[in-house]
PDB file of N, CA and C in Angstrom:
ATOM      1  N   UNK A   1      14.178 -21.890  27.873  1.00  0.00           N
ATOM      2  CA  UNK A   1      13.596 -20.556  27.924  1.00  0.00           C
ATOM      3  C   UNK A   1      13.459 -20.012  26.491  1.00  0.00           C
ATOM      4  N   UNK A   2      12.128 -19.529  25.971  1.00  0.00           N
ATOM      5  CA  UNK A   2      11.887 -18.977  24.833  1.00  0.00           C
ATOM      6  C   UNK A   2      12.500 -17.812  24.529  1.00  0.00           C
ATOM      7  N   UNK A   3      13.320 -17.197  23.721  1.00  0.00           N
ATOM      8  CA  UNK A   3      13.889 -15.915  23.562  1.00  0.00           C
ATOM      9  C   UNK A   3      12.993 -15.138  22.750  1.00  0.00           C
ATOM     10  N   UNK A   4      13.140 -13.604  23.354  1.00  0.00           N
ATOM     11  CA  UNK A   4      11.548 -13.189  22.713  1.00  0.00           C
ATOM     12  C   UNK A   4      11.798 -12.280  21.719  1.00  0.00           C
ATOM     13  N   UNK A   5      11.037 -12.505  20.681  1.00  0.00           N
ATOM     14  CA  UNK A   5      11.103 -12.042  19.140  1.00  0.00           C
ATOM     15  C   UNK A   5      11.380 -10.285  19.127  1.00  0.00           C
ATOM     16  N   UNK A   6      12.383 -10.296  18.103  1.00  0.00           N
ATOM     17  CA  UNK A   6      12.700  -9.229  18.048  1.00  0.00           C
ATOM     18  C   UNK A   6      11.032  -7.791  17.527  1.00  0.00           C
ATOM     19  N   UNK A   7      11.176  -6.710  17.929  1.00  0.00           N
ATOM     20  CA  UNK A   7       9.892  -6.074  17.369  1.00  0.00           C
ATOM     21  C   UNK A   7      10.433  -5.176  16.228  1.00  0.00           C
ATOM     22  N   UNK A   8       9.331  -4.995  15.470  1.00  0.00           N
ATOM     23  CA  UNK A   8       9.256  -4.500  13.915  1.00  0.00           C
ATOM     24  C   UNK A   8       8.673  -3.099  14.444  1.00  0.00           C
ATOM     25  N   UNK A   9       9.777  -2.154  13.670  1.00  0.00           N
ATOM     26  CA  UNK A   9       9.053  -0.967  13.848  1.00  0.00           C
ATOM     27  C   UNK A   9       9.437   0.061  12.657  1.00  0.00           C
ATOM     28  N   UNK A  10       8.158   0.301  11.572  1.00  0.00           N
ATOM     29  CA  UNK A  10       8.326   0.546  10.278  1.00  0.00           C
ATOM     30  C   UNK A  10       7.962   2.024  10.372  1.00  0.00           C
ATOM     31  N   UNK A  11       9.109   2.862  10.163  1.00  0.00           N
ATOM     32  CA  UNK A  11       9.058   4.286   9.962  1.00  0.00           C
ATOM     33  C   UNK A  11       9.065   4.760   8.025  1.00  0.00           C
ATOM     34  N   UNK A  12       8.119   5.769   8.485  1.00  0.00           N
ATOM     35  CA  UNK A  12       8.008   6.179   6.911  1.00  0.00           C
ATOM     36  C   UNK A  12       8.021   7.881   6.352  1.00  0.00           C
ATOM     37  N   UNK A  13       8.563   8.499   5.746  1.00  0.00           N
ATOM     38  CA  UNK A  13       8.245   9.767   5.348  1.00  0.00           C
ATOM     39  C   UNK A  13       8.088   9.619   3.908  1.00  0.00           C
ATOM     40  N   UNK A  14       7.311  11.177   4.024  1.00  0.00           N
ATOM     41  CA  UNK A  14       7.108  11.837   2.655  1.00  0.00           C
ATOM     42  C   UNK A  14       7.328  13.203   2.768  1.00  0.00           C
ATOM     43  N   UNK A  15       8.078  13.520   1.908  1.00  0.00           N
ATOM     44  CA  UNK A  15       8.615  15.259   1.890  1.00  0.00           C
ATOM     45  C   UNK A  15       8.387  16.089   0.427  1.00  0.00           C
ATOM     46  N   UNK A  16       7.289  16.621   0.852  1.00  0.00           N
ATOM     47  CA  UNK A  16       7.397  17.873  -0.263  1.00  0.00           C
ATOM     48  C   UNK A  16       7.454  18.987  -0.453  1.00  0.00           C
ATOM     49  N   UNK A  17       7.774  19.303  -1.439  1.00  0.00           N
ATOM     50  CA  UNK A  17       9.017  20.847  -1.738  1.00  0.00           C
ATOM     51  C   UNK A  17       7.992  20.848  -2.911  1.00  0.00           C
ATOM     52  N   UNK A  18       7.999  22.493  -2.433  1.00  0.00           N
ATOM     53  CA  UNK A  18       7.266  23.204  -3.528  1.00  0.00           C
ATOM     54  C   UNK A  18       7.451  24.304  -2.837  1.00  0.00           C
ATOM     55  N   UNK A  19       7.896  25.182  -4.470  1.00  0.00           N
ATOM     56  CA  UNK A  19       8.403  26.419  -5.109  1.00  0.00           C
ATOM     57  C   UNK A  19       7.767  27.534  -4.448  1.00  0.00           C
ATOM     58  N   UNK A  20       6.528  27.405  -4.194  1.00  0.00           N
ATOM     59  CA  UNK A  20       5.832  28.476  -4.111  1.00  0.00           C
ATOM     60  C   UNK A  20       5.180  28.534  -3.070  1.00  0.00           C
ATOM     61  N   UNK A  21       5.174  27.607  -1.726  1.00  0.00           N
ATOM     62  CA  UNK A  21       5.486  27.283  -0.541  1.00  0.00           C
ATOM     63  C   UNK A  21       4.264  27.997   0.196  1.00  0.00           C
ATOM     64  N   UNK A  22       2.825  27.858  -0.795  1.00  0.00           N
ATOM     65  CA  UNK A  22       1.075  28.342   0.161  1.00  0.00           C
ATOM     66  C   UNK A  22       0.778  27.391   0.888  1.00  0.00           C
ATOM     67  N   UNK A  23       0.261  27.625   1.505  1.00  0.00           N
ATOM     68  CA  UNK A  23      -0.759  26.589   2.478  1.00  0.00           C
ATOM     69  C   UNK A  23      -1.677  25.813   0.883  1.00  0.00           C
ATOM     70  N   UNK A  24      -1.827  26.961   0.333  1.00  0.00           N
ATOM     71  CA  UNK A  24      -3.364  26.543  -0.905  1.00  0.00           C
ATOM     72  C   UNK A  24      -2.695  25.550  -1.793  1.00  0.00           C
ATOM     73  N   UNK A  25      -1.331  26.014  -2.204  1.00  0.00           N
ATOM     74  CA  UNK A  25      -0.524  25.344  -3.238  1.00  0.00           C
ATOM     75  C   UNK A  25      -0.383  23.586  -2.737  1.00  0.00           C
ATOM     76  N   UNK A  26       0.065  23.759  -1.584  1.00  0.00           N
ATOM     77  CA  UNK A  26      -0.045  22.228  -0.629  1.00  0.00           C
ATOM     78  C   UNK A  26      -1.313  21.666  -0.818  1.00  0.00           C
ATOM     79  N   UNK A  27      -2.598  22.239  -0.630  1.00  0.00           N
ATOM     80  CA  UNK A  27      -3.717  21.486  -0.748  1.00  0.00           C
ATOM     81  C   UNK A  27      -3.933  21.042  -1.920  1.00  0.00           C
ATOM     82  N   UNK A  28      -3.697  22.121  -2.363  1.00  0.00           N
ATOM     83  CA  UNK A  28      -3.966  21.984  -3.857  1.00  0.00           C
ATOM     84  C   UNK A  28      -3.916  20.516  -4.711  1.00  0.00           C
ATOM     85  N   UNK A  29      -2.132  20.152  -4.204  1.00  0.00           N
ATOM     86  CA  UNK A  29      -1.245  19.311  -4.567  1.00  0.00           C
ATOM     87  C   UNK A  29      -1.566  18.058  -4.402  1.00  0.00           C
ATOM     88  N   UNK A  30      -2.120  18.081  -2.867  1.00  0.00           N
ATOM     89  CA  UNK A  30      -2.548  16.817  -1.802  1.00  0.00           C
ATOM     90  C   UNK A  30      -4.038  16.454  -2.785  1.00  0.00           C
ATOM     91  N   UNK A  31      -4.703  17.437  -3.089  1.00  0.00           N
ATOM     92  CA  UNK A  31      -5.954  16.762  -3.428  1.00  0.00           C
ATOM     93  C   UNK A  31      -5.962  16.024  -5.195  1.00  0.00           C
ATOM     94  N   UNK A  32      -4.947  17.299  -5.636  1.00  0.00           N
ATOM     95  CA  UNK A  32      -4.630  15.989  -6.990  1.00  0.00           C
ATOM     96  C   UNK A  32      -4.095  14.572  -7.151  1.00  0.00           C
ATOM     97  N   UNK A  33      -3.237  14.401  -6.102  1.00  0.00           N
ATOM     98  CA  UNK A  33      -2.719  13.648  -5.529  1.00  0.00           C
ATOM     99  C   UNK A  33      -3.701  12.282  -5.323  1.00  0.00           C
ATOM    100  N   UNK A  34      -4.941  12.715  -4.701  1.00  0.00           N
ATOM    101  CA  UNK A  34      -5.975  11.778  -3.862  1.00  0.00           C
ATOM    102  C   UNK A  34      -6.792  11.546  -5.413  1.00  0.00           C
ATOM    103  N   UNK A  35      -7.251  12.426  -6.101  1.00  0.00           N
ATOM    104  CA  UNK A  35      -7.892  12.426  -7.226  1.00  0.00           C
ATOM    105  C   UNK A  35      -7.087  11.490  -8.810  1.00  0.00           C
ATOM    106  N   UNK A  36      -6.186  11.540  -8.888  1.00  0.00           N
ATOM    107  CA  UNK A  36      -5.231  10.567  -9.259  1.00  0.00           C
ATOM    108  C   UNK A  36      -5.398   9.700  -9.393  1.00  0.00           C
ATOM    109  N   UNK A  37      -5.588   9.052  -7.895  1.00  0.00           N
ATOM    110  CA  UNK A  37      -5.633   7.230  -7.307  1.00  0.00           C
ATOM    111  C   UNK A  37      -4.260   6.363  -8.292  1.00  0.00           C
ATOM    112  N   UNK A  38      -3.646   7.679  -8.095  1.00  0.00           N
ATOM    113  CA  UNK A  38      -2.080   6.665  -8.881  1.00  0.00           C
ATOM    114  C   UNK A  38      -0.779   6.410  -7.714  1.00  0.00           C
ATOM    115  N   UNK A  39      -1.004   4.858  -8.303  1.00  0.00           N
ATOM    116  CA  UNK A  39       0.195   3.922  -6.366  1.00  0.00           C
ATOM    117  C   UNK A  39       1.014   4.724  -6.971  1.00  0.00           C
ATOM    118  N   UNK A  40       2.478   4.570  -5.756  1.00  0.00           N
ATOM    119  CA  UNK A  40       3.752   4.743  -6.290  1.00  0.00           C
ATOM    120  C   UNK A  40       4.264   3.661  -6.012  1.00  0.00           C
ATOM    121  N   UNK A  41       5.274   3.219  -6.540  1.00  0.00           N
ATOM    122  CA  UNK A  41       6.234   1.892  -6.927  1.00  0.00           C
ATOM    123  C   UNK A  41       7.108   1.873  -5.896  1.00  0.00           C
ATOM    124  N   UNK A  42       7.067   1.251  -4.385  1.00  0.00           N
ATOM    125  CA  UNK A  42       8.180   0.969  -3.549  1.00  0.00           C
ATOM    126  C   UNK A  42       9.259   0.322  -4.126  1.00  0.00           C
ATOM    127  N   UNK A  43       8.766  -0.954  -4.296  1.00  0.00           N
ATOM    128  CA  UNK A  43       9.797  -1.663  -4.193  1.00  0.00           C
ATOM    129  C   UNK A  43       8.932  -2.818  -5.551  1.00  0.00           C
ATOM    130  N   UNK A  44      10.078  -3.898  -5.844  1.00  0.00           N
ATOM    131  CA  UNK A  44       9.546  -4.616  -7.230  1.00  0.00           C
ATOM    132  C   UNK A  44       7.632  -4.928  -7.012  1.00  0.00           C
ATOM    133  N   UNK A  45       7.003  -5.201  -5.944  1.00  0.00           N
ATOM    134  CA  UNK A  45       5.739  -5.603  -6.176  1.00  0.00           C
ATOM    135  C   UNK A  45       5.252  -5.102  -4.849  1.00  0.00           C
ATOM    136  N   UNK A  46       6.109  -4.379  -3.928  1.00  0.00           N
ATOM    137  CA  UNK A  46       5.013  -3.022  -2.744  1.00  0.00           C
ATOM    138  C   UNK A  46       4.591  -1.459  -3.257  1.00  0.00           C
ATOM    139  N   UNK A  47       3.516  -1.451  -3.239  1.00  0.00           N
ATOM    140  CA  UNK A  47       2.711  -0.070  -3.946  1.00  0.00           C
ATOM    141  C   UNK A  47       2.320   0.719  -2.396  1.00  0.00           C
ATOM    142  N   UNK A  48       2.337   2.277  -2.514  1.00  0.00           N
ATOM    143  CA  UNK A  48       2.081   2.821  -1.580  1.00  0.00           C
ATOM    144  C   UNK A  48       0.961   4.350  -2.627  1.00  0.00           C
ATOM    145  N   UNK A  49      -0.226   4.078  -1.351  1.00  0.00           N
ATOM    146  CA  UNK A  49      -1.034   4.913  -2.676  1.00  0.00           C
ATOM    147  C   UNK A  49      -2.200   6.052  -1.330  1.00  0.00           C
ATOM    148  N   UNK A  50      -2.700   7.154  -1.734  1.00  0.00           N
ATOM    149  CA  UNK A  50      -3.175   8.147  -0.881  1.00  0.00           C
ATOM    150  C   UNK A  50      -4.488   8.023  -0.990  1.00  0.00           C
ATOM    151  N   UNK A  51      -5.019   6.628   0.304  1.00  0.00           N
ATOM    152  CA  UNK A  51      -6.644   6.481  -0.181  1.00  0.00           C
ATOM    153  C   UNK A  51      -7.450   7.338   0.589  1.00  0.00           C
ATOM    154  N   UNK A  52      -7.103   8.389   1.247  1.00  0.00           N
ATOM    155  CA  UNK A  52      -8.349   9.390   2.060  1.00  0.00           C
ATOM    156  C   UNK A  52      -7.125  10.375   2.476  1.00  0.00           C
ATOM    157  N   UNK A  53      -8.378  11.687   2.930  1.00  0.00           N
ATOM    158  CA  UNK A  53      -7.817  13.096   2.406  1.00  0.00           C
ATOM    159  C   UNK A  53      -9.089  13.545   3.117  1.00  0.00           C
ATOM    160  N   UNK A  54      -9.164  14.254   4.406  1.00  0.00           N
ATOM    161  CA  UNK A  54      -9.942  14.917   5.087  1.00  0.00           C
ATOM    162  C   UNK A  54      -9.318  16.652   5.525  1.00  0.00           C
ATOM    163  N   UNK A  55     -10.413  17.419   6.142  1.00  0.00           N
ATOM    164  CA  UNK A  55      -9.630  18.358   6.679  1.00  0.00           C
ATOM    165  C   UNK A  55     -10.306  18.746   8.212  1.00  0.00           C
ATOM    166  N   UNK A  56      -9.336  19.149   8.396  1.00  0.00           N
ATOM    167  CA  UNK A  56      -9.675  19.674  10.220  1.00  0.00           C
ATOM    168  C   UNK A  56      -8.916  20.475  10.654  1.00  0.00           C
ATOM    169  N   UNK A  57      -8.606  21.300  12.046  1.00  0.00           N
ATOM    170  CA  UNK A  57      -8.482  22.188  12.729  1.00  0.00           C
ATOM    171  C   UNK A  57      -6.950  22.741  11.830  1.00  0.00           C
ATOM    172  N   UNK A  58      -6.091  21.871  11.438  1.00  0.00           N
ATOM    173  CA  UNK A  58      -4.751  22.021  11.248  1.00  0.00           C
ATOM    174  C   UNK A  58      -4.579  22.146   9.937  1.00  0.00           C
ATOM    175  N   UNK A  59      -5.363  21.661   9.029  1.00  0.00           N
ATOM    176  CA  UNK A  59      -5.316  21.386   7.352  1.00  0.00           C
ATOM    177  C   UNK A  59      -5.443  20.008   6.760  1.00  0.00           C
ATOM    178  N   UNK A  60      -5.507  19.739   5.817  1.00  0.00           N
ATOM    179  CA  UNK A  60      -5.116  18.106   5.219  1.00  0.00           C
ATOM    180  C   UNK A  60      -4.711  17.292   6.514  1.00  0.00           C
ATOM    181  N   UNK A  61      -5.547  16.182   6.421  1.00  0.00           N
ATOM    182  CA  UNK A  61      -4.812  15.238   6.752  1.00  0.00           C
ATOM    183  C   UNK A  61      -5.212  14.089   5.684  1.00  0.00           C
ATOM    184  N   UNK A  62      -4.606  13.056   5.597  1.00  0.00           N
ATOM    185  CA  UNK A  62      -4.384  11.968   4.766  1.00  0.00           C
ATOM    186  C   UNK A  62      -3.959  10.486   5.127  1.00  0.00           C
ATOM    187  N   UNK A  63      -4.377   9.526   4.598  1.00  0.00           N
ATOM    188  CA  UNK A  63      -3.879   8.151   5.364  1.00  0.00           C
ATOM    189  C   UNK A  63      -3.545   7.604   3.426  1.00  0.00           C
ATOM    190  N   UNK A  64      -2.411   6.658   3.486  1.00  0.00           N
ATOM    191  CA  UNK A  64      -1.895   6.059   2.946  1.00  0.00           C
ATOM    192  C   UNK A  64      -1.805   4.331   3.076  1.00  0.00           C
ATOM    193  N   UNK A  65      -2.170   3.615   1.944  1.00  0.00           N
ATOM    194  CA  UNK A  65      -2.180   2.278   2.374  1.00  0.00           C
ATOM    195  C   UNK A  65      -0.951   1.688   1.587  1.00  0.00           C
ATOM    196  N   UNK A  66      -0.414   0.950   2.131  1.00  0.00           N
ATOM    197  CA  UNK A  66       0.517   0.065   1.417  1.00  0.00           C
ATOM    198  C   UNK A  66       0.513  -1.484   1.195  1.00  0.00           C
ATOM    199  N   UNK A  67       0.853  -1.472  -0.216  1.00  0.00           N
ATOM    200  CA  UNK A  67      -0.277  -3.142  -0.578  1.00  0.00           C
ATOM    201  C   UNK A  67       0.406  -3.467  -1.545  1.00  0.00           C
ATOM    202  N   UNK A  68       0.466  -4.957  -1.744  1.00  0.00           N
ATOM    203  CA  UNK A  68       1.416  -5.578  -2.545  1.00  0.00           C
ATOM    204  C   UNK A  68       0.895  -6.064  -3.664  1.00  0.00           C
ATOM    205  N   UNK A  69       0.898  -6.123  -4.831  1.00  0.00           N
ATOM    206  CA  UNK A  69       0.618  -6.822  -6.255  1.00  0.00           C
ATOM    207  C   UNK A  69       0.993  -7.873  -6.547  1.00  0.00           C
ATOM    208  N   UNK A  70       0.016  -9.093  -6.818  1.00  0.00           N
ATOM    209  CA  UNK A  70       0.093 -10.719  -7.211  1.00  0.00           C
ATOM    210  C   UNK A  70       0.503 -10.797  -8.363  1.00  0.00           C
ATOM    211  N   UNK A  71       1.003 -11.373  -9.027  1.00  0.00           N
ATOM    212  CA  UNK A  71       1.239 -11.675 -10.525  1.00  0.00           C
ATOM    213  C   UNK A  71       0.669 -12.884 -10.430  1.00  0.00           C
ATOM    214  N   UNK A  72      -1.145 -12.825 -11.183  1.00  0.00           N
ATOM    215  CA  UNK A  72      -1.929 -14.221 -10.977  1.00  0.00           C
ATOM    216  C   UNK A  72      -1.155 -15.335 -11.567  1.00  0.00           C
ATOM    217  N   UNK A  73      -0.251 -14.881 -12.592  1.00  0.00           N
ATOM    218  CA  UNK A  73       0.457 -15.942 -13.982  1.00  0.00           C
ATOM    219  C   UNK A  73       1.450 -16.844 -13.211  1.00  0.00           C
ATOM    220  N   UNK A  74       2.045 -16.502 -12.197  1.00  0.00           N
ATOM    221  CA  UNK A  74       3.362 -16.938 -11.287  1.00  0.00           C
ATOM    222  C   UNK A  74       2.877 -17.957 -10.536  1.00  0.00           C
ATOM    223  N   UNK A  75       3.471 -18.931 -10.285  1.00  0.00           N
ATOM    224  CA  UNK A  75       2.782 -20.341  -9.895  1.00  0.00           C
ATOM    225  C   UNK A  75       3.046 -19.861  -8.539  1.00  0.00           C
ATOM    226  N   UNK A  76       1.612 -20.747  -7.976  1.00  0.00           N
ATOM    227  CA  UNK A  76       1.024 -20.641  -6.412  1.00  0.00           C
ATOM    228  C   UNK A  76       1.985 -22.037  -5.905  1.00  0.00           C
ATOM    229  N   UNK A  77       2.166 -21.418  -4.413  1.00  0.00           N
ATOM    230  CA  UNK A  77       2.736 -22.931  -3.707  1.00  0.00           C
ATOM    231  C   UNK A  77       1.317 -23.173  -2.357  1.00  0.00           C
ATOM    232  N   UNK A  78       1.813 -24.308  -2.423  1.00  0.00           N
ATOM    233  CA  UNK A  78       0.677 -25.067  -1.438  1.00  0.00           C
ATOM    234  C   UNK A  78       1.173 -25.501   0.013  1.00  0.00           C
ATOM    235  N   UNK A  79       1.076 -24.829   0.650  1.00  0.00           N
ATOM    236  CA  UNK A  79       1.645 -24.516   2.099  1.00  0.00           C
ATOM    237  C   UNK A  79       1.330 -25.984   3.212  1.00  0.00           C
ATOM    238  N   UNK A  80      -0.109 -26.514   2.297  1.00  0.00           N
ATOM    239  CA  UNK A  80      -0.057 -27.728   3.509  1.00  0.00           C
ATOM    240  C   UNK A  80       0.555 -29.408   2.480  1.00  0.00           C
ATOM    241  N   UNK A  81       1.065 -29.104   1.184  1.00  0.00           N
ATOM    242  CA  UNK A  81       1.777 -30.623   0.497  1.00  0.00           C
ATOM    243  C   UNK A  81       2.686 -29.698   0.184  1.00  0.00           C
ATOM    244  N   UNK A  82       3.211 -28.231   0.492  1.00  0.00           N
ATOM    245  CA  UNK A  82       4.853 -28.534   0.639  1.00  0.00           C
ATOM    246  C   UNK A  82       5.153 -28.158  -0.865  1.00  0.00           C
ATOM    247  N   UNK A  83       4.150 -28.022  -1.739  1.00  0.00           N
ATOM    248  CA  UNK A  83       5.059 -27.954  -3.211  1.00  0.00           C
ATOM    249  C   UNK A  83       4.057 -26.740  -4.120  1.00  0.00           C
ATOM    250  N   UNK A  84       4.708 -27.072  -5.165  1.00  0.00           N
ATOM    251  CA  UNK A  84       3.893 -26.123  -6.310  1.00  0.00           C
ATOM    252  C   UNK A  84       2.431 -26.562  -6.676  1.00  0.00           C
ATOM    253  N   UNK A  85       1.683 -25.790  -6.347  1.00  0.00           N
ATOM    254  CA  UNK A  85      -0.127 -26.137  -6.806  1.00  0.00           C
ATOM    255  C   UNK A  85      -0.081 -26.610  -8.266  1.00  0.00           C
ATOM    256  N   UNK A  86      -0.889 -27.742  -8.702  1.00  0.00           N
ATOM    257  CA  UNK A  86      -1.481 -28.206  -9.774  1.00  0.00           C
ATOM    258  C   UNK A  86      -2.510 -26.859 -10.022  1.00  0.00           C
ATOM    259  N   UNK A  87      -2.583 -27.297 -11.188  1.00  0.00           N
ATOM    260  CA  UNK A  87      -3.628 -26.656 -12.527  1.00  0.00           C
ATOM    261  C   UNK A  87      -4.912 -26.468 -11.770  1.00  0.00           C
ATOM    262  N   UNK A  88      -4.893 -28.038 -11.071  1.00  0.00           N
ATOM    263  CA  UNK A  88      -6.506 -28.093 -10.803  1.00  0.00           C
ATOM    264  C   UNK A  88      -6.726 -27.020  -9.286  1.00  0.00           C
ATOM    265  N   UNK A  89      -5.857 -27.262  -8.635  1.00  0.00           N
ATOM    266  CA  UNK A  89      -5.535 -26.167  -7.297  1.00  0.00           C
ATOM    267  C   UNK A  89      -5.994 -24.716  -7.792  1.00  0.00           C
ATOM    268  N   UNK A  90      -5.482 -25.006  -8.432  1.00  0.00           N
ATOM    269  CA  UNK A  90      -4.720 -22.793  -8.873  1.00  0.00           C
ATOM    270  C   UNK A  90      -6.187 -22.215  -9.634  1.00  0.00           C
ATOM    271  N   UNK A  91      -7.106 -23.474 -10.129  1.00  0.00           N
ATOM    272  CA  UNK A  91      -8.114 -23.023 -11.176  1.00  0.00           C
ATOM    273  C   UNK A  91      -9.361 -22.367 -10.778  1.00  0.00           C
ATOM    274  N   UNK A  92      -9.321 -22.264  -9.285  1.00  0.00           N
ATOM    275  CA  UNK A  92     -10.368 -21.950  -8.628  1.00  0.00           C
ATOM    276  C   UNK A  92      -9.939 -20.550  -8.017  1.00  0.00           C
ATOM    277  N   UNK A  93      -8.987 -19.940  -7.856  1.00  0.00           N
ATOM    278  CA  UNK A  93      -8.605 -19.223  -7.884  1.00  0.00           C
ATOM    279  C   UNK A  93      -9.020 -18.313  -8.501  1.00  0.00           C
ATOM    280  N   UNK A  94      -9.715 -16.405  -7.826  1.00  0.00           N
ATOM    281  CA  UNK A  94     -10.011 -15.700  -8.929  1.00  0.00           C
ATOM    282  C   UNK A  94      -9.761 -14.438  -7.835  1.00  0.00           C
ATOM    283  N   UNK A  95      -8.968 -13.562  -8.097  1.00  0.00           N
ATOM    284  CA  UNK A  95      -8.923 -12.254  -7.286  1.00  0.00           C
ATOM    285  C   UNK A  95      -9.878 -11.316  -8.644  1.00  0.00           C
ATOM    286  N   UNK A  96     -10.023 -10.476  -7.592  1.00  0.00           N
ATOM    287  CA  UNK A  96     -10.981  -9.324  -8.816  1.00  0.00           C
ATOM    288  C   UNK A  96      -9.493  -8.233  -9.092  1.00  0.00           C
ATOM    289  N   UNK A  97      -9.445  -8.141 -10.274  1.00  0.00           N
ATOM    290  CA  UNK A  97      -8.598  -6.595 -10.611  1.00  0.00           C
ATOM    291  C   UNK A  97      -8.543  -5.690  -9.449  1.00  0.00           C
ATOM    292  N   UNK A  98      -9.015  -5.201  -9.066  1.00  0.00           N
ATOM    293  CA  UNK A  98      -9.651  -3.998  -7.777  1.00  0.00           C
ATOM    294  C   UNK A  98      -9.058  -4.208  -6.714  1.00  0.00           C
ATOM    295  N   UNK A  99      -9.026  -5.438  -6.640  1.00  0.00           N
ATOM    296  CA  UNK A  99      -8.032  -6.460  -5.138  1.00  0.00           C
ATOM    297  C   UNK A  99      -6.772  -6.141  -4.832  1.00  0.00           C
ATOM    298  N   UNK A 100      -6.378  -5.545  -3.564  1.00  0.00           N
ATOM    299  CA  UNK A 100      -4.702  -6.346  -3.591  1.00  0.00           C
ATOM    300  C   UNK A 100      -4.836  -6.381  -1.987  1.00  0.00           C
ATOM    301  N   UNK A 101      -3.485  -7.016  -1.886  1.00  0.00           N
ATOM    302  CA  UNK A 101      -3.045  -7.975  -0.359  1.00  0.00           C
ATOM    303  C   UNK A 101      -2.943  -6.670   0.082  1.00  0.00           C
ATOM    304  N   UNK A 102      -3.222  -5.969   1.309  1.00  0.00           N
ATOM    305  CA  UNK A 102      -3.082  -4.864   2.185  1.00  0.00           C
ATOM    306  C   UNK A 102      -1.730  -4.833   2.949  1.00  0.00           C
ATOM    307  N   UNK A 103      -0.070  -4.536   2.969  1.00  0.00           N
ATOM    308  CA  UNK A 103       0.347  -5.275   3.877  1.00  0.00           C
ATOM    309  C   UNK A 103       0.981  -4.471   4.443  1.00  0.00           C
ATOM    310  N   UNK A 104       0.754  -3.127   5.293  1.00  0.00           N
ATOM    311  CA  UNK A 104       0.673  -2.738   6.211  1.00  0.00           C
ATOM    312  C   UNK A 104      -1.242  -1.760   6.319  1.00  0.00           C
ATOM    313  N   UNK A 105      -1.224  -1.337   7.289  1.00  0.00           N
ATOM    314  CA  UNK A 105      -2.339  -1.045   8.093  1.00  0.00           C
ATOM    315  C   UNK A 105      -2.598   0.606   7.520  1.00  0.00           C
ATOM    316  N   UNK A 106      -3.678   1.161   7.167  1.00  0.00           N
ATOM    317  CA  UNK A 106      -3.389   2.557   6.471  1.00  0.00           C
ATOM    318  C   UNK A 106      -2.997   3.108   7.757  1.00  0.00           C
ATOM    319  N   UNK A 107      -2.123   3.948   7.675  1.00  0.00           N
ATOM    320  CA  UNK A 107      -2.073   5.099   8.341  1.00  0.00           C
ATOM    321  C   UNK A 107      -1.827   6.455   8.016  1.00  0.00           C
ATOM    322  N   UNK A 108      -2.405   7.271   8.900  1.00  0.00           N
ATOM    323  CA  UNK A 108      -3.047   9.187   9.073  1.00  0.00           C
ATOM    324  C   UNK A 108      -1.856   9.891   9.178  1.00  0.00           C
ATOM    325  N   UNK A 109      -1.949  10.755   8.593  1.00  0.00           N
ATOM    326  CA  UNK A 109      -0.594  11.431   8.217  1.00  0.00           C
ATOM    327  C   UNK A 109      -1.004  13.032   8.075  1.00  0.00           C
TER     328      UNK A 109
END
């Protein structure tokens, strides 16, 4: 009998405090925020960054993506011989700057 895989369930906040506690001051904040386009640093190579910023009935809303950074320089492994990629493997290889691995799903906040 197969025993069935445990489930993943990734909770996240963001809390902000501010002094002066407007509705406007919040927007304000949220839209520099989006205008920015600056990640924040989870963890050694997970980035979490504020790619959309709409408004509706309630105020701001916002979705956040979280995405991980390659270090192209760090040797690739080769998943079907089991070992570290040759020169000639790795040389074809080209992510664009602009790129990164997505690795959770954006979500609306």
């Amino acid at each position: 009998m197969e025993m069935a895989r445990p489930r993943l369930i990734t909770v996240g906040c963001l809390n902000i405090s501010n002094p002066n506690e407007s509705a406007t001051t919040y927007s304000e904040l949220i839209r520099s925020a989006f205008r920015l386009k600056r990640p924040v640093k989870l963890s050694a190579h997970k980035f979490v960054i504020l790619n959309h910023i709409s408004r509706d009935a309630t105020g701001l809303r916002g979705t956040f993506a979280r995405y991980n950074e390659i270090d192209p320089d760090l040797p690739w492994f080769d998943i079907e011989a089991l070992n570290q990629a040759d020169d000639e493997t790795t040389s074809s290889i080209s992510i664009p700057d602009n790129l990164r691995v997505i690795t959770h799903a954006p979500i609306s906040h």
